[in-house]
C-alpha atoms as a PDB file:
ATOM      1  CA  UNK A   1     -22.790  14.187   0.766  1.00  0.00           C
ATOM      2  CA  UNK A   2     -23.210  10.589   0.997  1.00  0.00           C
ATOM      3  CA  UNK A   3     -20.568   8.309   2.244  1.00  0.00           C
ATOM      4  CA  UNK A   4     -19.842   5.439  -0.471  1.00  0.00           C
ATOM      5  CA  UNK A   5     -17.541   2.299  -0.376  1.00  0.00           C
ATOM      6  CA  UNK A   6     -16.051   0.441  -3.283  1.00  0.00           C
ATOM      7  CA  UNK A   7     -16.006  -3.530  -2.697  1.00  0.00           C
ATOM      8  CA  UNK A   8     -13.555  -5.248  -4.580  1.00  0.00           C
ATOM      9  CA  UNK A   9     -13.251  -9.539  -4.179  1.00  0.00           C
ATOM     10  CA  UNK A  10     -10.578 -11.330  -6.262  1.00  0.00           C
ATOM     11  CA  UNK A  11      -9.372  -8.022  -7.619  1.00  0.00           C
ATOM     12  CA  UNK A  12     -13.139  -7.623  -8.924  1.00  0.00           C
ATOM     13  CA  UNK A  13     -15.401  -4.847  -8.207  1.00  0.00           C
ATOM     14  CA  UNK A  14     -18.060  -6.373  -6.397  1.00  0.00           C
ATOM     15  CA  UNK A  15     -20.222  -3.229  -5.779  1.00  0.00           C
ATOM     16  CA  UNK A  16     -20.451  -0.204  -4.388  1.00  0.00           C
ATOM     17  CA  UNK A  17     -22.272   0.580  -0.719  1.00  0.00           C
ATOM     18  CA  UNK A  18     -23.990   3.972  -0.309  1.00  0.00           C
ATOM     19  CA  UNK A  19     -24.642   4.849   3.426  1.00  0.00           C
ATOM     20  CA  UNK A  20     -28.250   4.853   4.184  1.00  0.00           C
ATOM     21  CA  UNK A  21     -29.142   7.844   6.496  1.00  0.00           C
ATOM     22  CA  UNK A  22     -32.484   7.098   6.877  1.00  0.00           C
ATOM     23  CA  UNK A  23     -31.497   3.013   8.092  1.00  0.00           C
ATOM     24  CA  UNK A  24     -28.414   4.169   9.379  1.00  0.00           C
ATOM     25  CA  UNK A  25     -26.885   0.886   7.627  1.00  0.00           C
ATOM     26  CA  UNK A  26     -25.534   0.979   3.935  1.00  0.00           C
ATOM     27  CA  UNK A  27     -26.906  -0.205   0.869  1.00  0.00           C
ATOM     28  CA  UNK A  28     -25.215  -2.868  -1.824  1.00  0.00           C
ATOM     29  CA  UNK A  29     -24.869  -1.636  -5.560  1.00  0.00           C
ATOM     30  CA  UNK A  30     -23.925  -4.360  -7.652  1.00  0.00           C
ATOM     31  CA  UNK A  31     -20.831  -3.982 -10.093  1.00  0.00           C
ATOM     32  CA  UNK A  32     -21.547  -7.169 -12.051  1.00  0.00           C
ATOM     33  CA  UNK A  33     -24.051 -10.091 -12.199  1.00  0.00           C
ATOM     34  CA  UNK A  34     -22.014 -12.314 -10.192  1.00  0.00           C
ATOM     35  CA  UNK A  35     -23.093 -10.233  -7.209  1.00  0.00           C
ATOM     36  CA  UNK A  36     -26.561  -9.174  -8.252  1.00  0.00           C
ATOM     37  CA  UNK A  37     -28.013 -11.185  -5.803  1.00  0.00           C
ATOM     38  CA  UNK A  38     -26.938  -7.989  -2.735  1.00  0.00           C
ATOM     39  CA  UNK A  39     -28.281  -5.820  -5.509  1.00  0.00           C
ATOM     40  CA  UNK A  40     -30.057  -3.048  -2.724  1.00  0.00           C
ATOM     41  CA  UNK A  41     -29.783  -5.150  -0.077  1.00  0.00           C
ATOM     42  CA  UNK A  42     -29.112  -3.160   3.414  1.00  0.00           C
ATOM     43  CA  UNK A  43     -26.176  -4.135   5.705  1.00  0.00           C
ATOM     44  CA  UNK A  44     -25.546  -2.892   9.082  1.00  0.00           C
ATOM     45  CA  UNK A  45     -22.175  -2.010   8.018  1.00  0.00           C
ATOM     46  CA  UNK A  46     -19.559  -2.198   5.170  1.00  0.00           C
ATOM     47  CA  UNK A  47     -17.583  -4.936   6.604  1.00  0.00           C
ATOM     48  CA  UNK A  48     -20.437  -7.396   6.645  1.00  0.00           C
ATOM     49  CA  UNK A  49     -21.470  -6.402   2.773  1.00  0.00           C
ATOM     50  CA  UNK A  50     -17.764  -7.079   2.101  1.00  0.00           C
ATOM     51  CA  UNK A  51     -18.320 -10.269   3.468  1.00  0.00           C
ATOM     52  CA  UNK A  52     -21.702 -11.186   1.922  1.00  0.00           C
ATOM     53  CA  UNK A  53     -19.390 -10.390  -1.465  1.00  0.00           C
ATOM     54  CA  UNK A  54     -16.758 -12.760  -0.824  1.00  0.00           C
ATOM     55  CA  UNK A  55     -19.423 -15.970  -0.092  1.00  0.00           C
ATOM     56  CA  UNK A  56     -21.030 -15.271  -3.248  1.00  0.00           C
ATOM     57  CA  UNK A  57     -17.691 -15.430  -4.885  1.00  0.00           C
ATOM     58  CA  UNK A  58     -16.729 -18.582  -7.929  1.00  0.00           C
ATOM     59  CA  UNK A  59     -13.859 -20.775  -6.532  1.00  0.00           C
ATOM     60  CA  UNK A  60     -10.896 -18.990  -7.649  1.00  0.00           C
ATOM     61  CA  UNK A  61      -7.374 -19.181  -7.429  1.00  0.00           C
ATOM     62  CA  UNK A  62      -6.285 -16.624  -4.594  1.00  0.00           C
ATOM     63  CA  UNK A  63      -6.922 -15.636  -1.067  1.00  0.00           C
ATOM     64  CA  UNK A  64     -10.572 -14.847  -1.908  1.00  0.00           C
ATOM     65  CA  UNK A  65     -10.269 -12.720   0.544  1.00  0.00           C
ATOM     66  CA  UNK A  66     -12.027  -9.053   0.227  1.00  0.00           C
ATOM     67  CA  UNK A  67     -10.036  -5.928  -0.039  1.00  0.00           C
ATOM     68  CA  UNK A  68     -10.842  -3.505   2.533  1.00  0.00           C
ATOM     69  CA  UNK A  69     -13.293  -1.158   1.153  1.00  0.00           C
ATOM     70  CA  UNK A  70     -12.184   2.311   0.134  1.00  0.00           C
ATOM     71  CA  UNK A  71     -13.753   5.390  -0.159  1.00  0.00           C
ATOM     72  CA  UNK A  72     -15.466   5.965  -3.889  1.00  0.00           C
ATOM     73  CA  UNK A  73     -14.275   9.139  -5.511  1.00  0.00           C
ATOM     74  CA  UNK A  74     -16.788  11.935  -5.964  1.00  0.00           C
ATOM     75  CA  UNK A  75     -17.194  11.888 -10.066  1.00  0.00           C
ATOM     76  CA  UNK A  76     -17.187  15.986 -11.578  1.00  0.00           C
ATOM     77  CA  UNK A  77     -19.596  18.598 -10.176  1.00  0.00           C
ATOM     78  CA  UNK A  78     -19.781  20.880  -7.574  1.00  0.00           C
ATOM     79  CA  UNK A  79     -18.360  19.292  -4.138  1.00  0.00           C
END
């Protein structure tokens, strides 16, 4: 099974990052067109996707500070 992260910036889901066992990094899935641009872009790890997320954020009101990733939940199927 592969490990995946949920990135979240602003309260927004920025994408999802599926590790890449063949790069042994983790790749970007973009939620949204604001963060298209890390559309399958590889990352060495989840923290520095997280941060790629956050500079491509709109000035907002808030921290604009990423939530720590968490764990995406397996959707229905055989685990």
């Amino acid at each position: 099974m592969s490990q995946s992260f949920v990135i979240e910036v602003d309260e927004e889901s920025a994408g999802l990052v599926v590790a890449d066992g063949e790069r042994r990094g983790f790749v970007f899935h973009a939620a949204s067109s604001r963060f298209g641009a890390l559309d399958g872009r590889s990352f060495a790890s989840v923290r520095a996707a997280e941060k790629a997320a956050v500079a491509l954020r709109r000035p907002r009101q808030g921290s604009g500070e990423a939530r720590f990733a968490t764990p995406a939940r397996p959707r229905g199927g055989p685990g």
